[in-house]
C-alpha atoms as a PDB file:
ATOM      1  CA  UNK A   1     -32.039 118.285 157.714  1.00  0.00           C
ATOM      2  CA  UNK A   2     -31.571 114.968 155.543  1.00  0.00           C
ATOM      3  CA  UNK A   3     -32.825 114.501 152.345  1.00  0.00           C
ATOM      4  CA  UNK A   4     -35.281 111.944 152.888  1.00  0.00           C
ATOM      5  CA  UNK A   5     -36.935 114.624 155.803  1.00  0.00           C
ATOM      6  CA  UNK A   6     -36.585 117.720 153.084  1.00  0.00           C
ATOM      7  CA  UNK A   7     -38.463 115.161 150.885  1.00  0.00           C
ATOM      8  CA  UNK A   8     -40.980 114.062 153.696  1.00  0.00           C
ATOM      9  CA  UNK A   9     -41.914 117.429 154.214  1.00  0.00           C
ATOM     10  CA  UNK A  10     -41.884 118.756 151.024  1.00  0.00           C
ATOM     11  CA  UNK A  11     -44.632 115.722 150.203  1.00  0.00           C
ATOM     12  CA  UNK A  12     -46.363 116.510 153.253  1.00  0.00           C
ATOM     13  CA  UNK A  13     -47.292 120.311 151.895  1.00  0.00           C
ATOM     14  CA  UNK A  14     -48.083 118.985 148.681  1.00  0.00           C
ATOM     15  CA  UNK A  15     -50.472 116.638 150.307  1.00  0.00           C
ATOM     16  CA  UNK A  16     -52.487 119.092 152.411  1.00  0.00           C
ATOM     17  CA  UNK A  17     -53.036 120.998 148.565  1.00  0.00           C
ATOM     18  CA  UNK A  18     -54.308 117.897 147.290  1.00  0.00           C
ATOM     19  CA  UNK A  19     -51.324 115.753 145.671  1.00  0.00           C
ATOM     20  CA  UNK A  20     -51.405 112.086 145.841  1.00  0.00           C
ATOM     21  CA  UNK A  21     -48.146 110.565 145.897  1.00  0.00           C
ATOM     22  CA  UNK A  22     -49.124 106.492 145.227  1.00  0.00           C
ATOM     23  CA  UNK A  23     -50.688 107.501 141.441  1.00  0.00           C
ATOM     24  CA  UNK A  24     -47.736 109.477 140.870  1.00  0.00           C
ATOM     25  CA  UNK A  25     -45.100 107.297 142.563  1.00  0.00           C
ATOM     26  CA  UNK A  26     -46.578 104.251 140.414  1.00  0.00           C
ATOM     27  CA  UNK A  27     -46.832 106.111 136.894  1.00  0.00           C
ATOM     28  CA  UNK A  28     -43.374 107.221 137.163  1.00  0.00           C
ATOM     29  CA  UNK A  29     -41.787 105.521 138.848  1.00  0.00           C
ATOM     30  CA  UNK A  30     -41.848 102.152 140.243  1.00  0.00           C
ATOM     31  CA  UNK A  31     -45.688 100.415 139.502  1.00  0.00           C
ATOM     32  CA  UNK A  32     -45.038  98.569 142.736  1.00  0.00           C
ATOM     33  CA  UNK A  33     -46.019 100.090 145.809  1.00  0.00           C
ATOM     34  CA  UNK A  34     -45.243  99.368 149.168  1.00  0.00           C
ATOM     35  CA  UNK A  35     -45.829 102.077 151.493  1.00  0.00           C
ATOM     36  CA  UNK A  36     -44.999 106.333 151.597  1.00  0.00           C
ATOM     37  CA  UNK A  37     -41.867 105.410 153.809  1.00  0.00           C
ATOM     38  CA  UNK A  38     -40.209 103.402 150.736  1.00  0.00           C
ATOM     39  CA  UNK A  39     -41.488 105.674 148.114  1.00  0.00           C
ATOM     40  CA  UNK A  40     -39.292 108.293 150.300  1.00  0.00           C
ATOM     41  CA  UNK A  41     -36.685 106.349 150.604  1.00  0.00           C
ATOM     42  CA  UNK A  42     -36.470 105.766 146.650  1.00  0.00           C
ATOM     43  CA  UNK A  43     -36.708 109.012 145.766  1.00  0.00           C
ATOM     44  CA  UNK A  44     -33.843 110.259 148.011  1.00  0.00           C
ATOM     45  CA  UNK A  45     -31.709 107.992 146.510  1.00  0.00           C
ATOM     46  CA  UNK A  46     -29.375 109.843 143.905  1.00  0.00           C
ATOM     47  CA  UNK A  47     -31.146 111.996 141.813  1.00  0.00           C
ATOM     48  CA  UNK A  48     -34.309 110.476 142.023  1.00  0.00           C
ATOM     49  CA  UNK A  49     -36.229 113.234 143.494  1.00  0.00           C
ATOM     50  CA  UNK A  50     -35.742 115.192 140.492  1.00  0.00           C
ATOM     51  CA  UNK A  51     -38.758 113.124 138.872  1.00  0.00           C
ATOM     52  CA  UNK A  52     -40.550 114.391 141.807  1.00  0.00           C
ATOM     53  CA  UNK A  53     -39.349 118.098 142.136  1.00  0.00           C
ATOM     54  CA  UNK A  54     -39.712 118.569 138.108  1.00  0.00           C
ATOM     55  CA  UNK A  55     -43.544 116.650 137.808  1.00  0.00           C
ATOM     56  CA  UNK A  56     -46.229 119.527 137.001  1.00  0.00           C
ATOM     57  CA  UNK A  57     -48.518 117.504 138.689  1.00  0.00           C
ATOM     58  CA  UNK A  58     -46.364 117.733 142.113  1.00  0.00           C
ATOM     59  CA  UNK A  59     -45.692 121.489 141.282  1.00  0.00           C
ATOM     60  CA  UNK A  60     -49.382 122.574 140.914  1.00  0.00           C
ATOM     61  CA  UNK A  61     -49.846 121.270 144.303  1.00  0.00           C
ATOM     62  CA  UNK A  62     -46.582 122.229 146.082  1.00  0.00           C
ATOM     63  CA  UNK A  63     -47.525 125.870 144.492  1.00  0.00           C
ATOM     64  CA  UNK A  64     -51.595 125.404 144.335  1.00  0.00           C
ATOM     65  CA  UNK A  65     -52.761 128.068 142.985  1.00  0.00           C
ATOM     66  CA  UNK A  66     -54.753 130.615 145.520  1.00  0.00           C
ATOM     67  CA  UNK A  67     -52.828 129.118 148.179  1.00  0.00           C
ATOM     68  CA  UNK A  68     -50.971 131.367 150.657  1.00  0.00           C
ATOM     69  CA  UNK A  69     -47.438 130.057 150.425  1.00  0.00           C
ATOM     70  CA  UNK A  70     -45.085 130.706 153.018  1.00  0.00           C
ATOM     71  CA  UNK A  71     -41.349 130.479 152.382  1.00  0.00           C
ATOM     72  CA  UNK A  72     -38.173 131.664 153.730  1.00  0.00           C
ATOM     73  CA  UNK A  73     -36.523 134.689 151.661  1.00  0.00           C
ATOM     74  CA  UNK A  74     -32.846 134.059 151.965  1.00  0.00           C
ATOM     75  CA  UNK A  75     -29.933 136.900 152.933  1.00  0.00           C
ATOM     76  CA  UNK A  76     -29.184 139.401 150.474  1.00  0.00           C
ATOM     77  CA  UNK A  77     -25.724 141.354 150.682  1.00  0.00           C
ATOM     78  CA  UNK A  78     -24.915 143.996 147.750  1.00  0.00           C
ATOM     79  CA  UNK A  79     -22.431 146.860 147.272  1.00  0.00           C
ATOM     80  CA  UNK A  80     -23.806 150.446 145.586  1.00  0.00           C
ATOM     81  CA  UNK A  81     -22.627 154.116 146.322  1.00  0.00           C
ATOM     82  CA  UNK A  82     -24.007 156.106 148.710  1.00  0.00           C
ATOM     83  CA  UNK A  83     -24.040 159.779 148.380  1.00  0.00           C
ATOM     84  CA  UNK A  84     -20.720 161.006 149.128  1.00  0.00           C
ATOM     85  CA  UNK A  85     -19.547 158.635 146.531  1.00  0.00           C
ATOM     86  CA  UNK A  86     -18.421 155.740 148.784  1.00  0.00           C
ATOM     87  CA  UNK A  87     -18.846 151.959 148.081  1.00  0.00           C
ATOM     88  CA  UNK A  88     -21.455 150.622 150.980  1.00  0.00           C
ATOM     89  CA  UNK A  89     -22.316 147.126 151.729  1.00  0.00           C
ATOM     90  CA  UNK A  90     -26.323 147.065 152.361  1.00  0.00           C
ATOM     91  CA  UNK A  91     -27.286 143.161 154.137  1.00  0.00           C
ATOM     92  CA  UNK A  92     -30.950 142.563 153.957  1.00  0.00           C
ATOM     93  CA  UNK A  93     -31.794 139.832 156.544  1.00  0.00           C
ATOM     94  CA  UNK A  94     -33.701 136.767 155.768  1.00  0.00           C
ATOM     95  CA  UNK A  95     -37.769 137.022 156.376  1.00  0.00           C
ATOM     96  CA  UNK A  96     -40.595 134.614 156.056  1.00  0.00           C
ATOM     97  CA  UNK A  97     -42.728 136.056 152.946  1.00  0.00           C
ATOM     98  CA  UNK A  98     -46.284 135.081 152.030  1.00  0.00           C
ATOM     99  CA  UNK A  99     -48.032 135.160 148.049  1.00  0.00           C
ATOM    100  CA  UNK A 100     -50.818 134.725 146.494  1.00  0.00           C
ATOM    101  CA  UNK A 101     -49.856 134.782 142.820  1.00  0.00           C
ATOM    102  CA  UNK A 102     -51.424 131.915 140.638  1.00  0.00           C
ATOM    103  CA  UNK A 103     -49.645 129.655 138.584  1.00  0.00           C
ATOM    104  CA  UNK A 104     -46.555 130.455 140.016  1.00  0.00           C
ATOM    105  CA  UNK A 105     -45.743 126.878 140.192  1.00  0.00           C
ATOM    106  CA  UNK A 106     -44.760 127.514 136.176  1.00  0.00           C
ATOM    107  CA  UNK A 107     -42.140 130.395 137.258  1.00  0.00           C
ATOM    108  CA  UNK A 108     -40.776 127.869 139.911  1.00  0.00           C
ATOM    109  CA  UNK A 109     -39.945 124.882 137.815  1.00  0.00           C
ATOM    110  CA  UNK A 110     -38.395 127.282 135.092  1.00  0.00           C
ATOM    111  CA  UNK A 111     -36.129 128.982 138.172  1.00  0.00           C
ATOM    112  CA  UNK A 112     -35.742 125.435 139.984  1.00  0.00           C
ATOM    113  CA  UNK A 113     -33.833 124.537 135.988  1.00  0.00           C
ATOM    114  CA  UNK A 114     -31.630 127.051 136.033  1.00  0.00           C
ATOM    115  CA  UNK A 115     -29.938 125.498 139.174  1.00  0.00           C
ATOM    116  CA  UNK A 116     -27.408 122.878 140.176  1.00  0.00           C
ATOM    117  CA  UNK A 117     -29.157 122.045 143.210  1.00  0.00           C
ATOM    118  CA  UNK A 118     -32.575 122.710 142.949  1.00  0.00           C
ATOM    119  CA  UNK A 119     -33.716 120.810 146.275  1.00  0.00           C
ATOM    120  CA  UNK A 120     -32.052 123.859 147.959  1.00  0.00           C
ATOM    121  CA  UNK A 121     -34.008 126.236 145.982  1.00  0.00           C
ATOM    122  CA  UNK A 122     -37.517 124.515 147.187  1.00  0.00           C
ATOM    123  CA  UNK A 123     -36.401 124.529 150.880  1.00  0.00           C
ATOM    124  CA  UNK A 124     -37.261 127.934 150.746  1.00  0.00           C
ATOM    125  CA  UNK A 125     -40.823 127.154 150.519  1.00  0.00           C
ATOM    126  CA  UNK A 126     -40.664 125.002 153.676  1.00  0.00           C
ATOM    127  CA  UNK A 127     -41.117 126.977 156.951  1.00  0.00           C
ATOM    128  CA  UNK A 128     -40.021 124.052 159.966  1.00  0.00           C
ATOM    129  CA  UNK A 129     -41.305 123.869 162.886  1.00  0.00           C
ATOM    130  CA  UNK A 130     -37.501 125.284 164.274  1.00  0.00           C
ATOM    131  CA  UNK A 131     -38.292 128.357 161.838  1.00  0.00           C
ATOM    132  CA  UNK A 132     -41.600 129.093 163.444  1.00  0.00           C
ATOM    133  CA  UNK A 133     -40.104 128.786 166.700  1.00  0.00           C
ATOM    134  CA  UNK A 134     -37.336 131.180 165.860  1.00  0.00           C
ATOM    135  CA  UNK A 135     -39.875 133.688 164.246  1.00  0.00           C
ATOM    136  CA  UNK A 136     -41.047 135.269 167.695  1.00  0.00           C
ATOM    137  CA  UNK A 137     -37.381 136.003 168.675  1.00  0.00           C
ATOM    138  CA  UNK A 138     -36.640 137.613 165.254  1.00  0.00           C
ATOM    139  CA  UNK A 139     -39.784 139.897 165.433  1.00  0.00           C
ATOM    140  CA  UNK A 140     -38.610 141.034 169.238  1.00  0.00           C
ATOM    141  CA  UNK A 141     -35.515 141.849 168.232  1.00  0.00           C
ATOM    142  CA  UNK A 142     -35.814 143.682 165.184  1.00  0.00           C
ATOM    143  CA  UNK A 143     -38.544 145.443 167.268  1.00  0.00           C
ATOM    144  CA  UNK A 144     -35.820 146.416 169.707  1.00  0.00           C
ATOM    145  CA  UNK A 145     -33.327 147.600 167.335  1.00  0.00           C
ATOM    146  CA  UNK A 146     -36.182 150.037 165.516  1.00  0.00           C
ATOM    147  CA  UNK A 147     -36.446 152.056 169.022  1.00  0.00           C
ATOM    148  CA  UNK A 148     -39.609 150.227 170.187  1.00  0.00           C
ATOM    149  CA  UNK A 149     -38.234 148.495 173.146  1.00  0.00           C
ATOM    150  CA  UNK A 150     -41.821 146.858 174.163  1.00  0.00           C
ATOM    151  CA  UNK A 151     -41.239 144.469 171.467  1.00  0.00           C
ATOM    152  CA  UNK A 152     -37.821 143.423 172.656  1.00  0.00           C
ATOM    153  CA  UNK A 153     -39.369 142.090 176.035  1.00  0.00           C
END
């Protein structure tokens, strides 16, 4: 997925909570507007997007409050000891997780800061249209591997 479609979509959730990108786009940054398709195309040149990404005002949208959010909860792999003493590698797979919490949009500008790449970090919040595809198979199959082989077919 390009930037400018990462962006596109990202604007296109923020929309459906009630974010208007041509007041936005204008106040910071360009006060001449042309159309949604060169506002993209602005921001997803260099490092643009971080005007976007960083705004409160796209944030409180992107993360409206009382909104069920849907995003993508990445792999997890650790090490611990198990009880014989030995080192084990547990791997969580990823899952699509749903919240409720208000004003988390504050708690994910403050962990979007704390990263090189933050557009990465907000992708997780976008479920595609691939994802939801892919969603059915996952459910069958971890269905199958729990011992309830109705789910796997």
């Amino acid at each position: 997925m390009t930037k400018r479609e990462l962006l596109r979509l990202l604007l296109l959730q923020a929309r459906t909570n009630g974010f208007d990108l041509r007041p936005w786009y204008e106040a910071m940054i360009d006060p001449e507007w042309r159309d949604a398709q060169a506002a993209v195309d602005t921001l997803a040149r260099g490092h643009r997007y971080y005007a976007l990404l960083f705004s409160h005002d796209f944030a409180k949208h992107f993360w409206k409050q009382g909104q069920p959010t849907q995003f993508v909860v990445p792999m997890q792999q650790f090490s611990r000891l198990n009880s014989r003493g030995e080192t084990i590698t547990i791997t969580r797979k990823a899952y699509v997780r749903r919240t409720l919490k208000p004003h988390a949009w504050r708690y994910h500008l403050r962990e979007m800061a704390t990263l090189d790449e933050p557009l990465r970090y907000v992708r997780r919040f976008l479920v595609t249209p691939e994802e939801q595809l892919l969603a059915p198979l996952r459910v069958e199959s971890a269905g199958a591997l729990y011992g309830h082989p109705e789910a796997a077919g």
